[in-house]
C-alpha atoms as a PDB file:
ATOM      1  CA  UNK A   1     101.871 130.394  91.679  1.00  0.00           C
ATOM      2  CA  UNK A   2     103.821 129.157  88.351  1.00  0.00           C
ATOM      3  CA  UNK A   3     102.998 125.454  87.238  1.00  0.00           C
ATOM      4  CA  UNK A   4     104.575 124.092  84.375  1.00  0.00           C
ATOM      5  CA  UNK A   5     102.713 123.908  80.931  1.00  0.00           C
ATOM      6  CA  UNK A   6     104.727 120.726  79.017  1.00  0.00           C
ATOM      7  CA  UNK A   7     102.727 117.500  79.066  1.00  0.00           C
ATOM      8  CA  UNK A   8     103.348 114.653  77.678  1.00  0.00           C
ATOM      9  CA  UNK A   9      99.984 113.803  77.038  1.00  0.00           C
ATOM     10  CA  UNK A  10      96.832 113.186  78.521  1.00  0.00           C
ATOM     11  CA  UNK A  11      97.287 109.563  80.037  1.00  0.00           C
ATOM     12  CA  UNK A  12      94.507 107.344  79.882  1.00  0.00           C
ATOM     13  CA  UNK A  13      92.581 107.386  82.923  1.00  0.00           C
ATOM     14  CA  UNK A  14      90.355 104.097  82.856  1.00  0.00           C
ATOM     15  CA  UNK A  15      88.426 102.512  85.589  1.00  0.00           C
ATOM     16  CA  UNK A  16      91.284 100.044  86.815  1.00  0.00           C
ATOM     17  CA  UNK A  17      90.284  97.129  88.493  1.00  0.00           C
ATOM     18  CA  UNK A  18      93.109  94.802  88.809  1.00  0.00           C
ATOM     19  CA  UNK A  19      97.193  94.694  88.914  1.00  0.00           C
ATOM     20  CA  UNK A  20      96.334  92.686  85.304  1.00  0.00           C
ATOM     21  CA  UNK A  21      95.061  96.378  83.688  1.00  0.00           C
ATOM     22  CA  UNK A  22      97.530  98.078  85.911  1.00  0.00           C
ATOM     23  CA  UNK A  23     100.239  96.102  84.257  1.00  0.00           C
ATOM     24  CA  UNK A  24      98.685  96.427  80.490  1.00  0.00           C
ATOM     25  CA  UNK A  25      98.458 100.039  81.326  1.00  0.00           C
ATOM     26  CA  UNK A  26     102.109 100.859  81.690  1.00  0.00           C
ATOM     27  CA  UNK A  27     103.752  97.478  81.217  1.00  0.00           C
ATOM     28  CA  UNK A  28     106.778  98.228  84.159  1.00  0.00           C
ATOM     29  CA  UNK A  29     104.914  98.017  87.219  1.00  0.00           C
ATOM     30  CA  UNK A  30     106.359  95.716  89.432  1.00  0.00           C
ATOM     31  CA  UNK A  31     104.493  95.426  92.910  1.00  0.00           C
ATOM     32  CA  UNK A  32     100.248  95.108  93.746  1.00  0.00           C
ATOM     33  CA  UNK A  33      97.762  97.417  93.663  1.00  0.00           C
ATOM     34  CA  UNK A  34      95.862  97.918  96.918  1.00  0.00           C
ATOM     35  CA  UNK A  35      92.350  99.391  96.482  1.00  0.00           C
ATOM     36  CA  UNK A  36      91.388 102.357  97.779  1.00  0.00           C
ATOM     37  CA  UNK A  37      88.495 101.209 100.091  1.00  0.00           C
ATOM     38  CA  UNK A  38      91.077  98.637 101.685  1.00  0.00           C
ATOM     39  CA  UNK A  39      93.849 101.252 102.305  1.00  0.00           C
ATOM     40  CA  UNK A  40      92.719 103.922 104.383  1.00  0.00           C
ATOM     41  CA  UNK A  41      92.779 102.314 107.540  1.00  0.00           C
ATOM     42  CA  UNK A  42      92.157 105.377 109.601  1.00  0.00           C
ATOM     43  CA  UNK A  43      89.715 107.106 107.370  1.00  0.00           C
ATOM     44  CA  UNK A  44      86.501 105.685 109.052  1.00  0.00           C
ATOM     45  CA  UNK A  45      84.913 109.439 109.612  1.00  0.00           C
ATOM     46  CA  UNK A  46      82.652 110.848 107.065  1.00  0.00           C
ATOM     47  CA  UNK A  47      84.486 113.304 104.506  1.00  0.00           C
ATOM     48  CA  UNK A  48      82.201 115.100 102.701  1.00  0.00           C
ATOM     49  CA  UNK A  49      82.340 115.660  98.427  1.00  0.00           C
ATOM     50  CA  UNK A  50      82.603 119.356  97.983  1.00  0.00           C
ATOM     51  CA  UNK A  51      81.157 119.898  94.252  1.00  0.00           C
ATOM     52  CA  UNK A  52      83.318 123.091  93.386  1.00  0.00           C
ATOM     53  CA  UNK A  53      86.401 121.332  94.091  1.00  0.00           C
ATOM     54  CA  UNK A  54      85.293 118.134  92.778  1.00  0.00           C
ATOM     55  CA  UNK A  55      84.572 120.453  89.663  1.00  0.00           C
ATOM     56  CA  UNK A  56      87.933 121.279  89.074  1.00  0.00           C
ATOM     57  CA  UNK A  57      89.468 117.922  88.236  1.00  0.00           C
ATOM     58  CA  UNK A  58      89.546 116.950  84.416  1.00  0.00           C
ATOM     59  CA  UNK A  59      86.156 116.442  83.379  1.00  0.00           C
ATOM     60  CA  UNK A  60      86.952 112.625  82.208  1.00  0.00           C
ATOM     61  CA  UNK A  61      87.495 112.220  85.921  1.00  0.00           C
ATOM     62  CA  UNK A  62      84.906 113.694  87.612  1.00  0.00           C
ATOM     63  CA  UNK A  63      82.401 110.350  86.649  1.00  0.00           C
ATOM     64  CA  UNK A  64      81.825 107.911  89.290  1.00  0.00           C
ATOM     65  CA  UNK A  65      83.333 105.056  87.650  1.00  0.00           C
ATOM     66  CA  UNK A  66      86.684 107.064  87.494  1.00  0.00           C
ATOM     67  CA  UNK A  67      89.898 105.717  89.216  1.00  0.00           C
ATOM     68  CA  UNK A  68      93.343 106.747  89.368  1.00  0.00           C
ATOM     69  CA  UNK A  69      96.342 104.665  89.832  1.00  0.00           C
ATOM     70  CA  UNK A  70      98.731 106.149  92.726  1.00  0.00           C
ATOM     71  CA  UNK A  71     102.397 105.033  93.507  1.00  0.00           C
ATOM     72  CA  UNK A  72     103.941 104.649  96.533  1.00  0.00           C
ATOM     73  CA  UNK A  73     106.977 102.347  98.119  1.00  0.00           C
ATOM     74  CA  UNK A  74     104.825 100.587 101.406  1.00  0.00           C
ATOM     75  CA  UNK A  75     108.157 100.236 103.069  1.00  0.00           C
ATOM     76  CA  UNK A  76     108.323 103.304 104.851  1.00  0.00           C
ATOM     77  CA  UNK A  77     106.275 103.952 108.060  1.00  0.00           C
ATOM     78  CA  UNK A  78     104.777 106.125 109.755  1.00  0.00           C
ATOM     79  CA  UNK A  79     104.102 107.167 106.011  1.00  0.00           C
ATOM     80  CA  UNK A  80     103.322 103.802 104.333  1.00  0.00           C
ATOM     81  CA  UNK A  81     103.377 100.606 105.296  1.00  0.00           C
ATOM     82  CA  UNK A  82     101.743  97.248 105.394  1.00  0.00           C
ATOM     83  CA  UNK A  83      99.840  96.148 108.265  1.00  0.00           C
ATOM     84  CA  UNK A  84      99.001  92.648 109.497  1.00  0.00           C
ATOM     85  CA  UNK A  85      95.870  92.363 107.520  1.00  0.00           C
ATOM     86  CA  UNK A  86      98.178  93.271 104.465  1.00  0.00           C
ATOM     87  CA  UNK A  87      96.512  96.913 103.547  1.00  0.00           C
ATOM     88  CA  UNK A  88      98.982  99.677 102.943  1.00  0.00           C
ATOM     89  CA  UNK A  89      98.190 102.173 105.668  1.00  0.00           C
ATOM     90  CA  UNK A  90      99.815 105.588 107.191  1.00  0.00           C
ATOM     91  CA  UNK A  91     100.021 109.039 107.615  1.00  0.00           C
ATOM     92  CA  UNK A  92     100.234 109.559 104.003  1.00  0.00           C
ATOM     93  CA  UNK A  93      97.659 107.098 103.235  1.00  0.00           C
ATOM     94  CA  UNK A  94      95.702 108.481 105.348  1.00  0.00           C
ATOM     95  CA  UNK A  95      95.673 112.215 103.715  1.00  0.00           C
ATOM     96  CA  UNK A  96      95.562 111.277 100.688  1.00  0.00           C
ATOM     97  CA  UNK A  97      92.379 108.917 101.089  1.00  0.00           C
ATOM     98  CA  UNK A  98      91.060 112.404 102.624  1.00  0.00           C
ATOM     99  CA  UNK A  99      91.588 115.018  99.971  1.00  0.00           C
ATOM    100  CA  UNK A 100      90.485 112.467  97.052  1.00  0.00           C
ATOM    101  CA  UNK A 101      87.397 111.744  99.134  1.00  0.00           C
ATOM    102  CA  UNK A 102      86.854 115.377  99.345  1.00  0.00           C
ATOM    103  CA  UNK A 103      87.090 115.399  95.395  1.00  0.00           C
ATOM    104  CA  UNK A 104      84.590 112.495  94.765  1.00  0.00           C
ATOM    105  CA  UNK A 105      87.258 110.432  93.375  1.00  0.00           C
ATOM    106  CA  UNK A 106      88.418 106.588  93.601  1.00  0.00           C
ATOM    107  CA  UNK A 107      91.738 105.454  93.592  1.00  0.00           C
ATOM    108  CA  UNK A 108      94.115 102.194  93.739  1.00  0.00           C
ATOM    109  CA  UNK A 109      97.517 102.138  95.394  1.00  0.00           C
ATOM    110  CA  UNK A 110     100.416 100.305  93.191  1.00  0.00           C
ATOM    111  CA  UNK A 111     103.111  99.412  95.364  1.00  0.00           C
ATOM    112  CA  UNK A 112     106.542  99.279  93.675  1.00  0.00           C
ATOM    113  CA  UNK A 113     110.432 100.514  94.615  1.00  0.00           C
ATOM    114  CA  UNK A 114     111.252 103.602  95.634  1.00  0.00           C
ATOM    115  CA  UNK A 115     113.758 104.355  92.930  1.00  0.00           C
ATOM    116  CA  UNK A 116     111.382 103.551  90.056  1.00  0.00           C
ATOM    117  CA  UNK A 117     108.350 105.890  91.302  1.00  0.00           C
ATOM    118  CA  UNK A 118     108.964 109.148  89.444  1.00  0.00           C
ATOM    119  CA  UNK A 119     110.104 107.512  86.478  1.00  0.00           C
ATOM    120  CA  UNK A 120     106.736 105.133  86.350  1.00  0.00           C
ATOM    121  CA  UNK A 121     105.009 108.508  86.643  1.00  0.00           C
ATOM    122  CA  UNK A 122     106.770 110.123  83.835  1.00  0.00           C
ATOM    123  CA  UNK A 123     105.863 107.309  81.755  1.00  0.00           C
ATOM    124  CA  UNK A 124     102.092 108.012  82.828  1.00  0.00           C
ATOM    125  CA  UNK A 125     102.084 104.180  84.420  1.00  0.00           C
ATOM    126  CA  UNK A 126     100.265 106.175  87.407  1.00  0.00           C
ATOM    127  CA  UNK A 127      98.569 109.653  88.141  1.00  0.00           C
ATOM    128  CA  UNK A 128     100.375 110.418  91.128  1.00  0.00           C
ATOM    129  CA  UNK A 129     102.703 109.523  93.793  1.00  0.00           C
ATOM    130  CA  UNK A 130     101.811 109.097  97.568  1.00  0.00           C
ATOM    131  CA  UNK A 131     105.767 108.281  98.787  1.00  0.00           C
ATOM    132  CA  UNK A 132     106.762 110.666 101.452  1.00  0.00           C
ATOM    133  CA  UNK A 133     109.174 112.322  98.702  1.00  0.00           C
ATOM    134  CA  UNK A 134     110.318 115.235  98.986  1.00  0.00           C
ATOM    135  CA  UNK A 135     109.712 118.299  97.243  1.00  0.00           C
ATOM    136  CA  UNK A 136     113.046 119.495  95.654  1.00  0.00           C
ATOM    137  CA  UNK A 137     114.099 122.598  92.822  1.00  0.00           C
ATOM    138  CA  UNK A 138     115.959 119.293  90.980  1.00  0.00           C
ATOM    139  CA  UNK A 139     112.393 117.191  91.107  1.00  0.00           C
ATOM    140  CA  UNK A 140     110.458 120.097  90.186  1.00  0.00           C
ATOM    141  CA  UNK A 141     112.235 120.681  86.632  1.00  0.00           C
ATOM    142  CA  UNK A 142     110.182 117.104  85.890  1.00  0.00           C
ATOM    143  CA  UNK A 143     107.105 116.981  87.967  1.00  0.00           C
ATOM    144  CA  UNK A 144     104.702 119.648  90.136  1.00  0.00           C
ATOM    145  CA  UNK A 145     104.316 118.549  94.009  1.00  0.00           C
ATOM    146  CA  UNK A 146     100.992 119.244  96.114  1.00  0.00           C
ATOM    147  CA  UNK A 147     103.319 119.820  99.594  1.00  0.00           C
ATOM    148  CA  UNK A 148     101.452 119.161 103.120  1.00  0.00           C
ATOM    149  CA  UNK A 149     104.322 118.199 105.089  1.00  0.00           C
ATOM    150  CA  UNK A 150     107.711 119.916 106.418  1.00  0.00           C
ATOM    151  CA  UNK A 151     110.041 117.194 107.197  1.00  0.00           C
ATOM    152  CA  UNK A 152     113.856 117.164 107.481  1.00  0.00           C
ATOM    153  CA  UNK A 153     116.689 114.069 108.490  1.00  0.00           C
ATOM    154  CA  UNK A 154     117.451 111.826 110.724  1.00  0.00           C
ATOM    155  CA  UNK A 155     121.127 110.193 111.898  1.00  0.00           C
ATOM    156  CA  UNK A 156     120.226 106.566 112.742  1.00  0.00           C
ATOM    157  CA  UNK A 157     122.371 104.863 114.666  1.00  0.00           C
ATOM    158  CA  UNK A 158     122.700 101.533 117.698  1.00  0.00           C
ATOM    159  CA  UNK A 159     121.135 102.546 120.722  1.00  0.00           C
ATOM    160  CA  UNK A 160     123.392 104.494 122.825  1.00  0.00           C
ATOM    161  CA  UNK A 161     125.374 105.991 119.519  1.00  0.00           C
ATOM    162  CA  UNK A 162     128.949 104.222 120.417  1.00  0.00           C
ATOM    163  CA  UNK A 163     130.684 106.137 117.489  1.00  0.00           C
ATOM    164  CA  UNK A 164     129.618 109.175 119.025  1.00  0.00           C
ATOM    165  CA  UNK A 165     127.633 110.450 115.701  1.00  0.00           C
ATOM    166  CA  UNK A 166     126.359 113.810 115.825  1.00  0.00           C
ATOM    167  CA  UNK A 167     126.345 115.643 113.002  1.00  0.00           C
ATOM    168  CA  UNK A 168     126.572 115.088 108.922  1.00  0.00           C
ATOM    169  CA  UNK A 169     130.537 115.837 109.481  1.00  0.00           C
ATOM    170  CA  UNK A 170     131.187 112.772 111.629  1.00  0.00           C
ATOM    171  CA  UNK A 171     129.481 110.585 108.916  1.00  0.00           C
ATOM    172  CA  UNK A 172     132.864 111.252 106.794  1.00  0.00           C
ATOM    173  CA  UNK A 173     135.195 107.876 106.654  1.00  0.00           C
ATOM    174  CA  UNK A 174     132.402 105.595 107.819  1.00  0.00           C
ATOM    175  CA  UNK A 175     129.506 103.245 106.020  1.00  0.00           C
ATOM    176  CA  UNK A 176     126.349 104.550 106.028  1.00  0.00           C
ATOM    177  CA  UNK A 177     123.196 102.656 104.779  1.00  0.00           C
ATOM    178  CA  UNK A 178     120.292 104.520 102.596  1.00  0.00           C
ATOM    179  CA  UNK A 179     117.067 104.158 100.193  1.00  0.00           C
ATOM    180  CA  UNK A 180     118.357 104.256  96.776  1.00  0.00           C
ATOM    181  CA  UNK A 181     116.834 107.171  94.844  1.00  0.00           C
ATOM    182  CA  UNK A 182     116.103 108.833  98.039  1.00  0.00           C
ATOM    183  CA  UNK A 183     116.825 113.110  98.739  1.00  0.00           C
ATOM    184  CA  UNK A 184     119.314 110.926 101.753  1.00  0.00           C
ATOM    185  CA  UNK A 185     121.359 109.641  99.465  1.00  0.00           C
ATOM    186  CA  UNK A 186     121.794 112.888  97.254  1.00  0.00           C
ATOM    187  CA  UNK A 187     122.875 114.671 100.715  1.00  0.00           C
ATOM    188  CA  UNK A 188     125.305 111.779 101.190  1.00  0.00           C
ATOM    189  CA  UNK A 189     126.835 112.633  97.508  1.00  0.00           C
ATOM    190  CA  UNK A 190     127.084 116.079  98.416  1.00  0.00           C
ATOM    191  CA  UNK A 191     128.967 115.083 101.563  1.00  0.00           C
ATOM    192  CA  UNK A 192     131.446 113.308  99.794  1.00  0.00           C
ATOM    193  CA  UNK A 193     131.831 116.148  97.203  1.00  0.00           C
ATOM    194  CA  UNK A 194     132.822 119.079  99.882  1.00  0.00           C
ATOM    195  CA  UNK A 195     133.183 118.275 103.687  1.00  0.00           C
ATOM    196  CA  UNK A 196     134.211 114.413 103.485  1.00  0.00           C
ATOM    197  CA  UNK A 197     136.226 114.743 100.636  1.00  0.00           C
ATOM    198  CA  UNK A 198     139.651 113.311 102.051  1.00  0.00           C
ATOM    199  CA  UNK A 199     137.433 110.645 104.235  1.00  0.00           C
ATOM    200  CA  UNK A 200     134.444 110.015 102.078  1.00  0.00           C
ATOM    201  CA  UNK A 201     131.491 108.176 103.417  1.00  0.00           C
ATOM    202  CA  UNK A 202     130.956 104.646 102.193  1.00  0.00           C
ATOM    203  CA  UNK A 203     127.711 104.816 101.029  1.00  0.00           C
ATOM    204  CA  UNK A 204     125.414 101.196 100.345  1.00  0.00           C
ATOM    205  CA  UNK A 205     122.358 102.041  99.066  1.00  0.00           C
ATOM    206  CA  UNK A 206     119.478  99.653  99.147  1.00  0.00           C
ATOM    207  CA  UNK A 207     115.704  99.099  97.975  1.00  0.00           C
ATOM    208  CA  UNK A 208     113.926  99.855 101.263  1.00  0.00           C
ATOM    209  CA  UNK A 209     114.447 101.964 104.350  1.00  0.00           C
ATOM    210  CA  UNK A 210     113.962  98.774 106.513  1.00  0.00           C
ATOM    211  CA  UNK A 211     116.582  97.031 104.393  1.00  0.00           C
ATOM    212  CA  UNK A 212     119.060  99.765 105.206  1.00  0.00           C
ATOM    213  CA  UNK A 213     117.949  99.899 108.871  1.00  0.00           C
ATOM    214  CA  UNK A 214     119.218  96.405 109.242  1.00  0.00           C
ATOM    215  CA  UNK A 215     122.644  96.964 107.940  1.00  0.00           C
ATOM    216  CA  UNK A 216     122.674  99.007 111.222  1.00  0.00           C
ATOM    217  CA  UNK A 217     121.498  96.960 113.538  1.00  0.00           C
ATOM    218  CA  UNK A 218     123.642  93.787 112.139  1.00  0.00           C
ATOM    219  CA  UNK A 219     127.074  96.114 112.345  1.00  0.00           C
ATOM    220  CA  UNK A 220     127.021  96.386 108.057  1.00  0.00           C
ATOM    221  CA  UNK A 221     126.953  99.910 108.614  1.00  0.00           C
ATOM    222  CA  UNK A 222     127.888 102.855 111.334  1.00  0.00           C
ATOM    223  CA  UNK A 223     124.593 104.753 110.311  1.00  0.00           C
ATOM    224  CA  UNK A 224     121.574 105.307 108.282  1.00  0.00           C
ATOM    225  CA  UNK A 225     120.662 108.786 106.697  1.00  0.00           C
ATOM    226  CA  UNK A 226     116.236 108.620 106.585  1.00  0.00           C
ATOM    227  CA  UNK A 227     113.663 110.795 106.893  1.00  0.00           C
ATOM    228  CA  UNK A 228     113.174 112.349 110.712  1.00  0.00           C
ATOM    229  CA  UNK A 229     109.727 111.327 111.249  1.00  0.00           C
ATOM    230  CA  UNK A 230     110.638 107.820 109.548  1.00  0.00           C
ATOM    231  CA  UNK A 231     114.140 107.538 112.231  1.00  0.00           C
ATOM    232  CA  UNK A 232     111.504 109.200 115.543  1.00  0.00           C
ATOM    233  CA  UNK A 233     109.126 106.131 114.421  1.00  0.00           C
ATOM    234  CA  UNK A 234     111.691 103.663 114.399  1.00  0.00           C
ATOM    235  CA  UNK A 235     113.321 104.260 117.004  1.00  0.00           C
ATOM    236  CA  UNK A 236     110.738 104.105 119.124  1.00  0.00           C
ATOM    237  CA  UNK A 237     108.834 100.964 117.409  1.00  0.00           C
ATOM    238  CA  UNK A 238     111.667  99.052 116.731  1.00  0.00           C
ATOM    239  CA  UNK A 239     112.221  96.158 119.135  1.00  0.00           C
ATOM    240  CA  UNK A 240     111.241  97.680 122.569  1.00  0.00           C
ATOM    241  CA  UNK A 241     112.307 101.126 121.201  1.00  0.00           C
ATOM    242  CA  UNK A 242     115.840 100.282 122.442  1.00  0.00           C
ATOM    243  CA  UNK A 243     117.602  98.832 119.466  1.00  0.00           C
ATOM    244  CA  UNK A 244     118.366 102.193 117.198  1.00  0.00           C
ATOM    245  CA  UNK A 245     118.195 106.375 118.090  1.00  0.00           C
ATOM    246  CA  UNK A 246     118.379 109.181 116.370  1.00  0.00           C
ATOM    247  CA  UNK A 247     121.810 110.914 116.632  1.00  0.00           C
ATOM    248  CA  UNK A 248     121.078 114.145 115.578  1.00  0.00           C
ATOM    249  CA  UNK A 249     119.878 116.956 117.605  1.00  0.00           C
ATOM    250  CA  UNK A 250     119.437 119.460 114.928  1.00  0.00           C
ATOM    251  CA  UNK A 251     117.801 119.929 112.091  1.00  0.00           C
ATOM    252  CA  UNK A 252     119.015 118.615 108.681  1.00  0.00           C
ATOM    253  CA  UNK A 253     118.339 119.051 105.460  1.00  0.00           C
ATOM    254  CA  UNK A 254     114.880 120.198 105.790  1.00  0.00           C
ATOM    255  CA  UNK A 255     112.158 120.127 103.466  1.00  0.00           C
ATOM    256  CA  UNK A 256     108.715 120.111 101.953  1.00  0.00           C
ATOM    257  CA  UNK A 257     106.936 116.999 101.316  1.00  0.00           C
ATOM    258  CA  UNK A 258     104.192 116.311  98.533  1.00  0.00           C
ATOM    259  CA  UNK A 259     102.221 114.133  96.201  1.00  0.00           C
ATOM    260  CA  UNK A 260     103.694 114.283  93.162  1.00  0.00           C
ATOM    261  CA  UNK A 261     102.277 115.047  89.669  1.00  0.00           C
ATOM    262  CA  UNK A 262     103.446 115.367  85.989  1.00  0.00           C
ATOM    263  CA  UNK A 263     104.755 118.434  84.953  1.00  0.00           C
ATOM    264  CA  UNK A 264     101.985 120.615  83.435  1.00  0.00           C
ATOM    265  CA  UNK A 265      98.806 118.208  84.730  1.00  0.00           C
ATOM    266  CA  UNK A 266      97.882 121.596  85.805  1.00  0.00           C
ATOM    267  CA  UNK A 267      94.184 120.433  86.460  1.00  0.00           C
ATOM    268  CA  UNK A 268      94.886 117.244  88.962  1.00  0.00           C
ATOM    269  CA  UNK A 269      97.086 119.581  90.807  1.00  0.00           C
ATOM    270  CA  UNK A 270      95.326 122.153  91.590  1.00  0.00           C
ATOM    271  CA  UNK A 271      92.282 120.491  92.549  1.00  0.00           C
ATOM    272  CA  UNK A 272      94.620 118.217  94.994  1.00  0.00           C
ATOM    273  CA  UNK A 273      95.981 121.411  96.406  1.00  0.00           C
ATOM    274  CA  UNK A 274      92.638 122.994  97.328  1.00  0.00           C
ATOM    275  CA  UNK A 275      91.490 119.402  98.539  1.00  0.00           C
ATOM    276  CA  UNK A 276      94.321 119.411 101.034  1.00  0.00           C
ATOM    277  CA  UNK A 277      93.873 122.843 101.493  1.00  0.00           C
ATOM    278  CA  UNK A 278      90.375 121.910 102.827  1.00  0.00           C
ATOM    279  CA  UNK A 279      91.029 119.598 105.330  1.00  0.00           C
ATOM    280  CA  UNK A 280      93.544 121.916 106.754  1.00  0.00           C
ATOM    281  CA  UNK A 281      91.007 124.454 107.312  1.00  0.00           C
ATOM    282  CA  UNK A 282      88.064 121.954 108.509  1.00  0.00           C
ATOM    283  CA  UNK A 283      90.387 120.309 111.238  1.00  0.00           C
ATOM    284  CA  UNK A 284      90.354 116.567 109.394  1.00  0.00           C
ATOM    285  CA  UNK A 285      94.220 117.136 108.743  1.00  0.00           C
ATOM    286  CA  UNK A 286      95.027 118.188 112.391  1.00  0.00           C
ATOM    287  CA  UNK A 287      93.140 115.002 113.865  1.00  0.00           C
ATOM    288  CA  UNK A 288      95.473 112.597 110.950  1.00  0.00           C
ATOM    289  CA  UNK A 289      98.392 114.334 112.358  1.00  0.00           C
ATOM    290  CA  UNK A 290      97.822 113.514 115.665  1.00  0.00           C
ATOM    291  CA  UNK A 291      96.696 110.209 115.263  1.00  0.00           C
ATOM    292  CA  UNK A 292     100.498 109.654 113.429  1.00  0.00           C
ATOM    293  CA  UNK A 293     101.881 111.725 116.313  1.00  0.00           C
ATOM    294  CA  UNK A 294     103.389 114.140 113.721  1.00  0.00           C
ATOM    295  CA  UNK A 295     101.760 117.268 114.377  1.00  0.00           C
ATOM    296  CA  UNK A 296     105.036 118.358 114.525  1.00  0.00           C
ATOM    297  CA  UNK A 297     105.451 119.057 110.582  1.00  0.00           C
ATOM    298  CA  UNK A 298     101.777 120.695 110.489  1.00  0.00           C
ATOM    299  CA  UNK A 299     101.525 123.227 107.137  1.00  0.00           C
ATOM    300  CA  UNK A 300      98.787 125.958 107.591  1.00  0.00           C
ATOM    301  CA  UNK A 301      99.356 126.420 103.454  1.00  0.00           C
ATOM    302  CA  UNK A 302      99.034 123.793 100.677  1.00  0.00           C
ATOM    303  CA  UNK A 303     101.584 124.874  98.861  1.00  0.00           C
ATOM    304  CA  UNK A 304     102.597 123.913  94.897  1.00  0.00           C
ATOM    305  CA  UNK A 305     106.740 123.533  94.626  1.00  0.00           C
ATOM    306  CA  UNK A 306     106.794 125.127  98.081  1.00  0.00           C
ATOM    307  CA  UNK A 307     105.565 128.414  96.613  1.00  0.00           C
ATOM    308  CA  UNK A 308     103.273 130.010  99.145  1.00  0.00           C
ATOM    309  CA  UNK A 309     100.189 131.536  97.175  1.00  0.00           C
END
């Protein structure tokens, strides 16, 4: 598989203690950082290092004292969110605390909007992103994605759909809530450009999933465009799981979904992809799936850019 060869530099990868030297590291980042031991609420069984992966991470990285900073938006269960104890903890979280355990390596989670995670990465503010985000060809011109999750999207709408929402079509001439910078919103655009041209959707875009959630449930807006497994979790958590359902019965917009890396940090990514590569072959990614109920999306391949090998 191709992976980009432009960097932009090697970004300094200090032992990072605080949200003080995550700030004086990039200067922009705007939420907390949550440390790895705190995170991972489900990762209580042993993972084991294995050397000859842990061997193929840049060597400034491969001391104990190393620690990466990792970006995600805690907003947006089952992938991330915050718990009652205040640790960020999901699916994502999860697998991630996995295949950097596999790889010997420490990490801290800096929680910040959704719409400013790939540009904090290309500023080199953090290593990586951990944000459900999809792997697109537009993303990939930018940045290299690890992918160990097929996903697609989810029509949310009241419980017991009144405006008779089905499809993307019947979106066209009402309001319809989103996450800003999400793949959601870019579909939404695209709507608007071909099939709802003469009856465009309104679309309101806003900061977090839950945020645009609520313009549903409050009559702001006729639907939200999410994530499926995101929509499937809410709809069931929500209230007594009898406030919001997904509309749609078939698939849309599906897709790959990865941690994200800079363009060209050719090292990092590879060693992430055999990492996740490993726990899909020893079983510890089956048993996170199930826990999250989203066995559903299983990859047999950790792919890079949704190449397969």
């Amino acid at each position: 598989m191709a992976l980009g060869h432009r960097v932009r530099g090697r970004r300094a990868r200090a032992v990072i203690g605080s949200i003080a030297a995550l700030t004086a590291l990039g200067g922009l980042l705007t939420g907390c950082a949550t440390d790895s031991a705190e995170s991972a609420e489900g990762s209580a069984q042993a993972i084991d290092v294995h050397p000859e992966l842990q061997a193929m991470l840049p060597g400034e990285l491969r001391a104990k004292s190393a620690r990466i900073a990792v970006g995600t938006e805690s907003g947006y269960p089952p992938f991330e969110y915050t718990n009652e104890a205040g640790r960020i903890v999901g699916f994502e979280i999860d697998l991630f605390d996995a295949a950097s355990k596999r790889l010997g390596l420490k990490y801290n989670f800096v929680d910040m909007p959704f719409d400013s995670l790939l540009g904090e990465l290309y500023a080199s503010n953090v290593d990586v992103l951990a944000a459900a985000m999809s792997d697109t060809t537009e993303r990939q011109v930018d940045y290299d994605f690890v992918d160990y999750y097929n996903d697609s999207d989810a029509i949310m709408v009241p419980a017991g759909n009144p405006e008779g929402i089905k499809e993307l079509k019947d979106l066209c001439g009402r309001t319809v809530a989103v996450l800003t910078g999400s793949t959601q919103a870019e579909a939404l655009s695209a709507l608007n450009q071909k099939v709802c041209q003469a009856k465009p959707v309104n679309v309101i875009g806003f900061d977090t999933d839950a945020d645009a959630l609520a313009q549903v449930q409050a009559g702001k807006a006729d639907a939200e465009l999410t994530q499926w497994s995101t929509g499937a979790y809410n709809a069931k958590q929500v209230g007594s799981g009898d406030i919001f359902e997904v509309a749609n019965s078939e698939v849309i917009n599906p897709s790959p979904l990865g941690f994200v890396f800079q363009k060209g940090d050719v090292e990092m990514v590879r060693a992430y992809q055999a990492a996740v590569q490993s726990i899909i072959d020893d079983g510890t990614y089956a048993q996170i799936l199930e826990k999250h109920d989203l066995s559903v999306g299983a990859l047999e391949t950790a792919t890079v850019n949704n190449q397969q090998p």
